[in-house]
Protein backbone atom coordinates (compact mmCIF):
# COMPACT_ATOMS: atom_id res chain seq x y z
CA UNK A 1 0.00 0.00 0.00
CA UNK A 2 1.40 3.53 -0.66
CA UNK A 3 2.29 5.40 2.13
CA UNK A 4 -0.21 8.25 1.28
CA UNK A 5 -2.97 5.96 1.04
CA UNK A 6 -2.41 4.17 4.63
CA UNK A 7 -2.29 7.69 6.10
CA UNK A 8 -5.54 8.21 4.30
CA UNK A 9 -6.80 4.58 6.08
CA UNK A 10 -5.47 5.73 9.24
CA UNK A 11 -7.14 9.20 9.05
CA UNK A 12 -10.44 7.91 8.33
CA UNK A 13 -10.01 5.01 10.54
CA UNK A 14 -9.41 7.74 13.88
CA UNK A 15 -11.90 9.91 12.58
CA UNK A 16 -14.92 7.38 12.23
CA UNK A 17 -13.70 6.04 15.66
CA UNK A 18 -13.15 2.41 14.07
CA UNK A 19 -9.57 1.97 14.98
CA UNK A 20 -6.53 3.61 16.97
CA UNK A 21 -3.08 3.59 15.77
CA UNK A 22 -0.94 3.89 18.66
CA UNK A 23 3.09 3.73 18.17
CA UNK A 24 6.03 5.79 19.68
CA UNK A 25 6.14 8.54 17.58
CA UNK A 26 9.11 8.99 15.60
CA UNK A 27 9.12 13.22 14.85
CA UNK A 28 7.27 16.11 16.16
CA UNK A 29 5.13 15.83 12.85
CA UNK A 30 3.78 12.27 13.60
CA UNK A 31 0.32 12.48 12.54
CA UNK A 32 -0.92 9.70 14.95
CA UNK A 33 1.23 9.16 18.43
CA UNK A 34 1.25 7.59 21.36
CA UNK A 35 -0.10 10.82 23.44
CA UNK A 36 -3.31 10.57 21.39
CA UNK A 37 -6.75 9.77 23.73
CA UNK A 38 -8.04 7.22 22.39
CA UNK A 39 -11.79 5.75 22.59
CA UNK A 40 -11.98 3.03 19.44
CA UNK A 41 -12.48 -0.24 21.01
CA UNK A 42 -10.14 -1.32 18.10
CA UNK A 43 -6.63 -0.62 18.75
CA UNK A 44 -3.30 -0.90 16.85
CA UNK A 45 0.31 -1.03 18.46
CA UNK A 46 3.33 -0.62 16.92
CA UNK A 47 6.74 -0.98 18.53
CA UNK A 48 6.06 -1.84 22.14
CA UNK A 49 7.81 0.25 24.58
CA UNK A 50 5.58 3.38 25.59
CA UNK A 51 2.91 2.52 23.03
CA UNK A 52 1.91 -0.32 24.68
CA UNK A 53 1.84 1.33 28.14
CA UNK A 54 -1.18 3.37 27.38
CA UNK A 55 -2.79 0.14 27.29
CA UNK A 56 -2.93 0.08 30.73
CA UNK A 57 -5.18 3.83 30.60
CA UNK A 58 -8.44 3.78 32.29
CA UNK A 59 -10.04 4.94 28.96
CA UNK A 60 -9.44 1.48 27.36
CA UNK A 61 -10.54 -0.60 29.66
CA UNK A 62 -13.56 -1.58 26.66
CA UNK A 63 -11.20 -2.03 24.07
CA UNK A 64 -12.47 -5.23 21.95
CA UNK A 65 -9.45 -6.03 19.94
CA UNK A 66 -5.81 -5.67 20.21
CA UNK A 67 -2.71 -6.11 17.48
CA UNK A 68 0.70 -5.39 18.46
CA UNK A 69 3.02 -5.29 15.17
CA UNK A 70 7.64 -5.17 15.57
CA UNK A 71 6.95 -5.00 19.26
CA UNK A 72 10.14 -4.85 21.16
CA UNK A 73 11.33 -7.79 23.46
CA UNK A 74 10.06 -6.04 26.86
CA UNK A 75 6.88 -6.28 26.00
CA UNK A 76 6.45 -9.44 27.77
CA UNK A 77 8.17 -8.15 31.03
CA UNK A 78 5.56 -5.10 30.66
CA UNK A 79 2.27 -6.14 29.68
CA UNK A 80 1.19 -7.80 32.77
CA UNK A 81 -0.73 -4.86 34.38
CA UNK A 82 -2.23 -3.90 30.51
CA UNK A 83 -3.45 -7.43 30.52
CA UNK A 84 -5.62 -7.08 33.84
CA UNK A 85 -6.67 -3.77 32.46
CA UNK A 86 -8.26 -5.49 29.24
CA UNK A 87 -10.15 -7.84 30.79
CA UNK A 88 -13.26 -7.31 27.76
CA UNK A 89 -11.19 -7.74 24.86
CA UNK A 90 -12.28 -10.75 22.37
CA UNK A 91 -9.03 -10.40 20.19
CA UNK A 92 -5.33 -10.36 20.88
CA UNK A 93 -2.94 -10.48 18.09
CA UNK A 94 1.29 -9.77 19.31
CA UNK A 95 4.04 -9.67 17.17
CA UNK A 96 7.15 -9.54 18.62
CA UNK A 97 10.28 -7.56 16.15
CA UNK A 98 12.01 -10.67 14.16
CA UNK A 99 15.10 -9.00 14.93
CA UNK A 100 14.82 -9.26 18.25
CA UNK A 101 17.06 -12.40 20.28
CA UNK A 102 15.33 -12.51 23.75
CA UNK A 103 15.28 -16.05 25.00
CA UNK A 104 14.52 -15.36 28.79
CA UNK A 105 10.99 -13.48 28.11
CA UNK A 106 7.81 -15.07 28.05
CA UNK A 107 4.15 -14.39 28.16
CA UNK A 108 2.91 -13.25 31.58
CA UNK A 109 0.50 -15.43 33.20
CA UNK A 110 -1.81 -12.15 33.85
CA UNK A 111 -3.07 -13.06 30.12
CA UNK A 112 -5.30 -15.82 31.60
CA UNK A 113 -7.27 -12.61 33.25
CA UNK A 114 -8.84 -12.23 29.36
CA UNK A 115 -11.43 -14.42 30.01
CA UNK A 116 -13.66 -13.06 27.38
CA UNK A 117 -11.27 -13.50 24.21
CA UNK A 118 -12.23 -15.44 21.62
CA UNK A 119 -9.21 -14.80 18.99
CA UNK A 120 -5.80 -15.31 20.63
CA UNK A 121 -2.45 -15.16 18.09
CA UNK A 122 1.13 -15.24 19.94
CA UNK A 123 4.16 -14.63 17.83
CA UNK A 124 6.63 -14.87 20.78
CA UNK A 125 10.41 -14.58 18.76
CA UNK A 126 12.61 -16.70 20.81
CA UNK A 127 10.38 -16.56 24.23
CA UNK A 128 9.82 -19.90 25.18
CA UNK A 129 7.49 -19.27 27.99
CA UNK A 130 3.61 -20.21 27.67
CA UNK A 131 1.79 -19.79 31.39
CA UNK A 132 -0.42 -22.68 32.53
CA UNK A 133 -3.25 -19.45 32.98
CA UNK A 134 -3.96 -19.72 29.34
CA UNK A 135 -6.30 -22.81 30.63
CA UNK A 136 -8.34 -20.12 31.61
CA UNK A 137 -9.58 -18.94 28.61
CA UNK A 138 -12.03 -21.31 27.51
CA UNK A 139 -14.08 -19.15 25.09
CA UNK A 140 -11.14 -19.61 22.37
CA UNK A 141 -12.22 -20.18 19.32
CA UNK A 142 -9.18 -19.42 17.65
CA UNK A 143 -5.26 -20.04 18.92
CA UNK A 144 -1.75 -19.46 17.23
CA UNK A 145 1.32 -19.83 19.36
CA UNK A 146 5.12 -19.43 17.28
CA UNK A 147 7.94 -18.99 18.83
CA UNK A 148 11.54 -19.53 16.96
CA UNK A 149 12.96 -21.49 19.82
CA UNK A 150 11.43 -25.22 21.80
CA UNK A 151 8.49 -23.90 23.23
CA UNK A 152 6.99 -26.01 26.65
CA UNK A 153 3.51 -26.21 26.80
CA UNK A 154 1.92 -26.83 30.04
CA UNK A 155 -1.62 -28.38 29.86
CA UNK A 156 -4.07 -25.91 28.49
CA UNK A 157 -6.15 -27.54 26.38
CA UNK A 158 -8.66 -29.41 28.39
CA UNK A 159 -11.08 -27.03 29.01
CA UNK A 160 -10.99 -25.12 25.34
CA UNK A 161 -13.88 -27.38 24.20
CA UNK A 162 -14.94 -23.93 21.68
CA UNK A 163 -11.56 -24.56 19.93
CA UNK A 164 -12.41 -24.33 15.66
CA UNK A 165 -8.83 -23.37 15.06
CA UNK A 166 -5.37 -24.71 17.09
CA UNK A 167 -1.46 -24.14 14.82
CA UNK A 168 0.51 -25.06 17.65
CA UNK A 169 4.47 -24.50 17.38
CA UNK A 170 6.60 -26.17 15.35
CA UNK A 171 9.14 -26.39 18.33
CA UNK A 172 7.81 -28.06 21.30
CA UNK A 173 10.29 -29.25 24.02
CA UNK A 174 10.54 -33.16 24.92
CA UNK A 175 8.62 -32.56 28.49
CA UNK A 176 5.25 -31.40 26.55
CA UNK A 177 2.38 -33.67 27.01
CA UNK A 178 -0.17 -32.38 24.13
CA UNK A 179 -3.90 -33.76 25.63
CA UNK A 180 -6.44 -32.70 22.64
CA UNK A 181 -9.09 -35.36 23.06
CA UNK A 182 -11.77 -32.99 25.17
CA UNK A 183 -11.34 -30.79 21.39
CA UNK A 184 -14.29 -32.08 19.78
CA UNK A 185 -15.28 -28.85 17.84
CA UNK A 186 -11.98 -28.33 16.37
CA UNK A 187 -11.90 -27.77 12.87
CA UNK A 188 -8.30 -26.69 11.76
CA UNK A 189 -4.97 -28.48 13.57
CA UNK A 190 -1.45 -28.00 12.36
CA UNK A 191 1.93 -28.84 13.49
CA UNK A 192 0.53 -31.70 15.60
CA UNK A 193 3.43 -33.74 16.44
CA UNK A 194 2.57 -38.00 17.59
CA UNK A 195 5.65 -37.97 19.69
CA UNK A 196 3.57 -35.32 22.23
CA UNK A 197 -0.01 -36.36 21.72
CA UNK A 198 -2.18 -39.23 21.65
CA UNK A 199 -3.29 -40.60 18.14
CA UNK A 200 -6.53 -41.33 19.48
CA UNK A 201 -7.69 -38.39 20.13
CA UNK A 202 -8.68 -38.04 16.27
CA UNK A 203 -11.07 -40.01 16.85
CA UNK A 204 -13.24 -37.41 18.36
CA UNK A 205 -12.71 -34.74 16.48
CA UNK A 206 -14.82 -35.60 13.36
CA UNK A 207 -15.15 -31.75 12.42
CA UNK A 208 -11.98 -31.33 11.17
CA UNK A 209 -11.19 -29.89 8.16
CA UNK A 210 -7.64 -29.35 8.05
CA UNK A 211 -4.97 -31.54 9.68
CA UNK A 212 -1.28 -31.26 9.59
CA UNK A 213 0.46 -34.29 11.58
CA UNK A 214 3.93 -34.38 11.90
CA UNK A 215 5.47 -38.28 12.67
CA UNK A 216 8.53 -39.28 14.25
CA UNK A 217 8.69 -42.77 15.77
CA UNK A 218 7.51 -45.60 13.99
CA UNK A 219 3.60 -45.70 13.25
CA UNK A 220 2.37 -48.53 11.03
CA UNK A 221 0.07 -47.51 8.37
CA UNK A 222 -2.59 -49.35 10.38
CA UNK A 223 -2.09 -47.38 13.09
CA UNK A 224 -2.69 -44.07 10.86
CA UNK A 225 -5.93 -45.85 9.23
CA UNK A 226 -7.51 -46.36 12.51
CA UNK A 227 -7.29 -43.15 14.28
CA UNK A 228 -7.75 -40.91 11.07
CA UNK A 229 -10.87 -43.24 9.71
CA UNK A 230 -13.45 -40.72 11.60
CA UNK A 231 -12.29 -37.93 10.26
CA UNK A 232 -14.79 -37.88 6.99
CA UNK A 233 -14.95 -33.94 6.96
CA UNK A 234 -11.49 -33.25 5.92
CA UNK A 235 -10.16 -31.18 2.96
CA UNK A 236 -7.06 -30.87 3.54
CA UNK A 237 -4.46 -33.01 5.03
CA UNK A 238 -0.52 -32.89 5.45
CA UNK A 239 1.69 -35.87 6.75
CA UNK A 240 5.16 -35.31 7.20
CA UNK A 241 7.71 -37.87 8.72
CA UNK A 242 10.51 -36.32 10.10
CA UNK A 243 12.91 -39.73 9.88
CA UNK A 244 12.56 -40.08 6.21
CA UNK A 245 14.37 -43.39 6.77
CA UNK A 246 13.48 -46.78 7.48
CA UNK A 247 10.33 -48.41 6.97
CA UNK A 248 7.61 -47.29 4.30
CA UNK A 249 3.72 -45.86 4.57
CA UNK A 250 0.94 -47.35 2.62
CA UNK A 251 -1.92 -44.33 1.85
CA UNK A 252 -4.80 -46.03 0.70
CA UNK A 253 -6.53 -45.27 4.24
CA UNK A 254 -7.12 -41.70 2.24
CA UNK A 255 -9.50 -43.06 0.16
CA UNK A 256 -11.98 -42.82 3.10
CA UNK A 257 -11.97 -38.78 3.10
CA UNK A 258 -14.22 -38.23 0.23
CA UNK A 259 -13.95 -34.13 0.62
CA UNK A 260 -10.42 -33.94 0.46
CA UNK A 261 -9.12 -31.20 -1.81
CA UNK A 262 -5.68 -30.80 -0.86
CA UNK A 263 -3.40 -33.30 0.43
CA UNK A 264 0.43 -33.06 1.31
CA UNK A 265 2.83 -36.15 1.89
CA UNK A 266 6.45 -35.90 3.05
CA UNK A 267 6.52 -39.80 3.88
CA UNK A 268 8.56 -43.08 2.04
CA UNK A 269 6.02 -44.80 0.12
CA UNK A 270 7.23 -47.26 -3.15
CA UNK A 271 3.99 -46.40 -4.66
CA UNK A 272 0.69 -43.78 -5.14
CA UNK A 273 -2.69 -45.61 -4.50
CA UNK A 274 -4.38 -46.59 -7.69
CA UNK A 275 -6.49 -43.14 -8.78
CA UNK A 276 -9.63 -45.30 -7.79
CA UNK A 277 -8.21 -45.09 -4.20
CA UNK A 278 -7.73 -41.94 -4.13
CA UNK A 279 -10.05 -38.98 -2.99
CA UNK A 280 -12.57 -38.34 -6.06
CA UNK A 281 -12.80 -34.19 -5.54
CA UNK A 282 -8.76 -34.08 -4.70
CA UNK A 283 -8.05 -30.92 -6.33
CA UNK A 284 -3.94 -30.41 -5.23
CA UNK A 285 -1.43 -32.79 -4.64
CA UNK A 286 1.99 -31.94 -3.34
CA UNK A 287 4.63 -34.85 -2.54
CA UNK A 288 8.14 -34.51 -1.09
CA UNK A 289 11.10 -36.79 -0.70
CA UNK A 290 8.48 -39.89 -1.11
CA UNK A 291 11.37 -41.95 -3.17
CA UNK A 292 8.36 -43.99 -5.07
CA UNK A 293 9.97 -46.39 -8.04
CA UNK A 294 6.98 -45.81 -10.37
CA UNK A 295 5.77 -43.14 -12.08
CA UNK A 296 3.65 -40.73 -10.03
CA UNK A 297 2.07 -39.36 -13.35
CA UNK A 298 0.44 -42.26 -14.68
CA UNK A 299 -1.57 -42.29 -11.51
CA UNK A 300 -2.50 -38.94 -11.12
CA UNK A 301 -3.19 -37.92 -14.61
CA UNK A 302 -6.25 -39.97 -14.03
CA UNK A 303 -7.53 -37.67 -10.88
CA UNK A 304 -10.37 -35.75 -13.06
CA UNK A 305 -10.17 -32.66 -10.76
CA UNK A 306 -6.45 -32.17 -10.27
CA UNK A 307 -5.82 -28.24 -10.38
CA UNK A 308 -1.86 -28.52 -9.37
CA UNK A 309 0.72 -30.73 -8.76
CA UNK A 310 4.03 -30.43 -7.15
CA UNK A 311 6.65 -32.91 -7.02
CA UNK A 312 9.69 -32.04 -5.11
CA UNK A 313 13.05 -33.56 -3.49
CA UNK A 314 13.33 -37.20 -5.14
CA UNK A 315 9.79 -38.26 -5.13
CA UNK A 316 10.18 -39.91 -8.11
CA UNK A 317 13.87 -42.36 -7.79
CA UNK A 318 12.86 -43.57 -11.86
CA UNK A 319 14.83 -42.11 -15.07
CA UNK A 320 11.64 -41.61 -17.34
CA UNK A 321 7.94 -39.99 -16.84
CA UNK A 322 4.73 -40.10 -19.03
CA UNK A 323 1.99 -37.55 -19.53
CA UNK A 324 -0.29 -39.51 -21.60
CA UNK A 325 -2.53 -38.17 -24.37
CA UNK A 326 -6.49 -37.26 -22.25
CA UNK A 327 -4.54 -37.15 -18.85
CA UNK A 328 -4.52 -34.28 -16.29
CA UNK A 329 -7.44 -32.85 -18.37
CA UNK A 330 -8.24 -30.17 -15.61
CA UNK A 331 -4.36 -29.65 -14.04
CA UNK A 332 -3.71 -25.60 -14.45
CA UNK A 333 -0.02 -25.41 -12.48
CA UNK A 334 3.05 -27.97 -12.28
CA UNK A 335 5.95 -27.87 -10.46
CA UNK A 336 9.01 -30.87 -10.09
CA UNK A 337 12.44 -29.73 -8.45
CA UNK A 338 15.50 -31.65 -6.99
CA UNK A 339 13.94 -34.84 -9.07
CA UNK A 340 17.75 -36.02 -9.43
CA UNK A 341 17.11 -39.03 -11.40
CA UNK A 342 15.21 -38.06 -14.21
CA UNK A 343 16.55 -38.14 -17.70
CA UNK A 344 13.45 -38.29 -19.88
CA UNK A 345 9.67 -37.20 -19.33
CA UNK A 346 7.49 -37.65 -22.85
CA UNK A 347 4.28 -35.26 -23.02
CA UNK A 348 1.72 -36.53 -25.41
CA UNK A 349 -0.23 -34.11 -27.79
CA UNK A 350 -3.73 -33.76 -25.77
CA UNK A 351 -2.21 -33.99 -22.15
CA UNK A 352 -2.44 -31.27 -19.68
CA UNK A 353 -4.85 -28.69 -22.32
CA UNK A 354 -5.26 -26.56 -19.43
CA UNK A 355 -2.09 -25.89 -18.12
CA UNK A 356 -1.06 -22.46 -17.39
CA UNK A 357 2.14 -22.75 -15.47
CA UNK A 358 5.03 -25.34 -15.17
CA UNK A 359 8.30 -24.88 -13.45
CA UNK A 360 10.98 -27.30 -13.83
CA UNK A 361 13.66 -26.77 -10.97
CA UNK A 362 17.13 -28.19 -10.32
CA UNK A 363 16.62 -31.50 -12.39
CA UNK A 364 20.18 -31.92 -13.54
CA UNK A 365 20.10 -35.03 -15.80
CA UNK A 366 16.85 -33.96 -17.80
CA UNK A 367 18.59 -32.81 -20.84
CA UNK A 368 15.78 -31.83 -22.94
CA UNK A 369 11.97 -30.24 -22.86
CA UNK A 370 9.02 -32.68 -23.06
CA UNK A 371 8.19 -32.27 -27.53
CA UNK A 372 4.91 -32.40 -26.58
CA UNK A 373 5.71 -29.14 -24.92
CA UNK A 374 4.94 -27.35 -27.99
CA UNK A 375 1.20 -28.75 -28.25
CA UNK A 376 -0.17 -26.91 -24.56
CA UNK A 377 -1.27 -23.51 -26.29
CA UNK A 378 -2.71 -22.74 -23.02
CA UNK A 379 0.54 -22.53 -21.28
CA UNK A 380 1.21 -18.65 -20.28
CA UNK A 381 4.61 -19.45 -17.87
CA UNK A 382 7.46 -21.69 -17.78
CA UNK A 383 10.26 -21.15 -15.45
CA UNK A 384 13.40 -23.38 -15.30
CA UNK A 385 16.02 -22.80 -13.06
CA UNK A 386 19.46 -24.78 -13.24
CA UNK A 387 22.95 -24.95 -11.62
CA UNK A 388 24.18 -27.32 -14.87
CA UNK A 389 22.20 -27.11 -18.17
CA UNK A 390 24.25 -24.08 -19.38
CA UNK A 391 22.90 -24.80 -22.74
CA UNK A 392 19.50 -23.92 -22.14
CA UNK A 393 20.46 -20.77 -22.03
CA UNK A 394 21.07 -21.00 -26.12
CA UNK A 395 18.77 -24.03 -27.33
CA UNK A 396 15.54 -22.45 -25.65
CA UNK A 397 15.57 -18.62 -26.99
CA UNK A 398 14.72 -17.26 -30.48
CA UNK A 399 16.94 -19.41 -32.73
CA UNK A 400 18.21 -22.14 -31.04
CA UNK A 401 17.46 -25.74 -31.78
CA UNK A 402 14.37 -26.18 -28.81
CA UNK A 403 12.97 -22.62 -29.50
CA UNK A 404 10.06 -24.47 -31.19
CA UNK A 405 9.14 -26.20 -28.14
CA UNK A 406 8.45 -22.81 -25.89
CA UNK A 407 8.21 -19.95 -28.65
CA UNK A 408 4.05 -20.18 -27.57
CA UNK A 409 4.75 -19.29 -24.08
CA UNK A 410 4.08 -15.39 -23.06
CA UNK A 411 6.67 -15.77 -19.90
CA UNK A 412 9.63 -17.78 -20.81
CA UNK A 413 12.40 -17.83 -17.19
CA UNK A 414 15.52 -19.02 -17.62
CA UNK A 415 17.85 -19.12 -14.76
CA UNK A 416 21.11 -20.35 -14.88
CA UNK A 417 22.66 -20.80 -10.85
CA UNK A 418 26.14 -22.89 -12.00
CA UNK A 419 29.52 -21.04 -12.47
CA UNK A 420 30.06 -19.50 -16.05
């Protein structure tokens, strides 16, 4: 946004009383500072320091909803008495600055005095802290907690039965005992990791929509089919295994979420499902380091609905794919990278007729562009990036021997990484 249009926003944002901008102001000719009285029950903070200390005035005491952008690291050593003196608001959303390398701080446990909020987002830097008085707010409907560094998380969750929406932190320290099952309303879970939670406790949460498990340990496929199987609501699901080594999943267990639209797998599997065991509506795929020996293409060219596909980090260990002729008839974006083992991938005329963007990334041994390149008129932008095919560089613009293949394309990228 231009900066003479957010002043604009701001302006009519103070004048109409809908929101106050509060920061510490950095010139005499600040239009908005942190002197200002304010009376919107919608208020903005920006920097921490003094700005956030007039939370604590008398005259806020009905503010509604809070968001604290670049706050500074003291924030959490000072916002205990603001926190007792907002004891209506319904939405708290802190930032801490990404510059900033506090490890000690955490969030005061006078937070657990907002009894009424029902929207509560904590990006805590490297604080590490969570209090055991965020138990007490069990009108959340919506929780985010990031932190940079292993975060411990005391028990909270029992009594949030109103949960819809839980991203917990990707770090969580070895001493965290995750206890979900009482969260029978949730609809949205990420970074849910086995090794701190009970698998079981799936099994009552049949709302969910969106589930991102993250495995470590050994868990059978069996194990996955049976505590997933009530979850027929979903749309989209991500499993990632953090070993990447040793034993292999089998996915047909997805077959059973007949709403899924998106679905994510960082896992070792020799094999997709056939497409008849595979979600009907799945609209985008994305697989990751999977090392599957047969071609991922000839089963998901079938999938009627496919919008995108990405195939990443040796997914595919085989030397040659197929896009047949009447496959991926609805697929509009494609992406492969780091597929080291490719060397030849044949595109039929009447394959992919709707595809609008394709990105081949890092695949070193594929010497040449699909032929059947040259028959996708609806493609609008292909992007290649290398650290080896130097010759690209020649064969693929006006005159060289491939131009044919590409000279359709609006957007042609060609990025050579490798030494000259």
């Amino acid at each position: 946004m231009h900066d003479m249009m957010r002043e604009v926003c701001l302006y009519k944002a103070k004048e109409e009383n809908f929101l106050q901008f509060i920061k510490v102001p950095t010139s005499s000719t600040s239009t908005i500072n942190a002197h200002t009285p304010t009376r919107s029950r919608r208020l903005a903070v920006h920097g921490g320091g003094n700005a956030f200390d007039m939370l604590g005035r008398k005259n806020n005491q009905k503010a509604r909803s809070v968001l604290g952008f670049g706050l500074d690291s003291n924030l959490w050593k000072q916002s205990g008495q603001e926190f007792r003196n907002l004891q209506l608001l319904r939405v708290l959303d802190l930032s801490l600055d990404d510059k900033s390398d506090d490890r000690e701080g955490g969030i005061p446990s006078s937070i657990g005095k907002l009894i009424h909020l029902r929207y509560l987002s904590l990006d805590m830097g490297r604080a590490t802290h969570v209090p055991s008085s965020l138990r007490n707010l069990k009108l959340l409907i919506y929780l985010r907690i990031f932190s940079r560094e292993e975060v411990h998380l005391p028990s909270i969750f029992k009594e949030m039965v109103e949960l819809r929406f839980l991203r917990l932190p990707y770090l969580i320290d070895a001493k965290t005992k995750l206890e979900l099952g009482n969260l029978v309303n949730l609809e949205y879970l990420s970074c849910f990791r086995l090794e701190y939670g009970s698998i079981t406790d799936f099994l009552r949460m049949t709302r969910l929509r969106t589930l991102e498990v993250i495995l470590k340990g050994r868990y059978t496929s069996e194990i996955l089919a049976s505590s997933l199987c009530e979850l027929r609501n979903l749309e989209d699901l991500r499993l990632i295994d953090q070993r990447l080594f040793g034993g292999t999943y089998d996915v047909d267990f997805v077959w059973n979420f007949i709403h899924l639209r998106h679905l994510q797998l960082k896992i070792r599997m020799t094999r997709l499902p056939d497409h008849s065991r595979l979600p009907p509506h799945l609209a985008h795929i994305s697989l990751h380091e999977c090392k599957m020996e047969e071609d991922p293409l000839q089963i998901l060219q079938k999938l009627l609905h496919l919008k995108s596909v990405e195939l990443s980090f040796s997914v595919f260990v085989g030397r040659k794919m197929v896009c047949s002729k009447g496959g991926f008839p609805q697929l509009c974006k494609l992406e492969i990278s780091f597929l080291y083992d490719l060397e030849e991938w044949i595109v039929e005329e009447g394959s992919m007729p709707c595809l609008r963007t394709f990105s081949i990334l890092c695949c070193e041994k594929l010497k040449e562009l699909p032929e059947g390149l040259k028959y996708i008129t609806s493609l609008k932008e292909l992007k290649i990036v290398t650290l080896e095919n130097k010759e690209w560089k020649t064969t693929l613009v006006p005159g060289g021997e491939s131009y044919y293949k590409v000279q359709h394309i609006p957007s042609v990228q060609l990025d050579y990484r490798g030494v000259e």
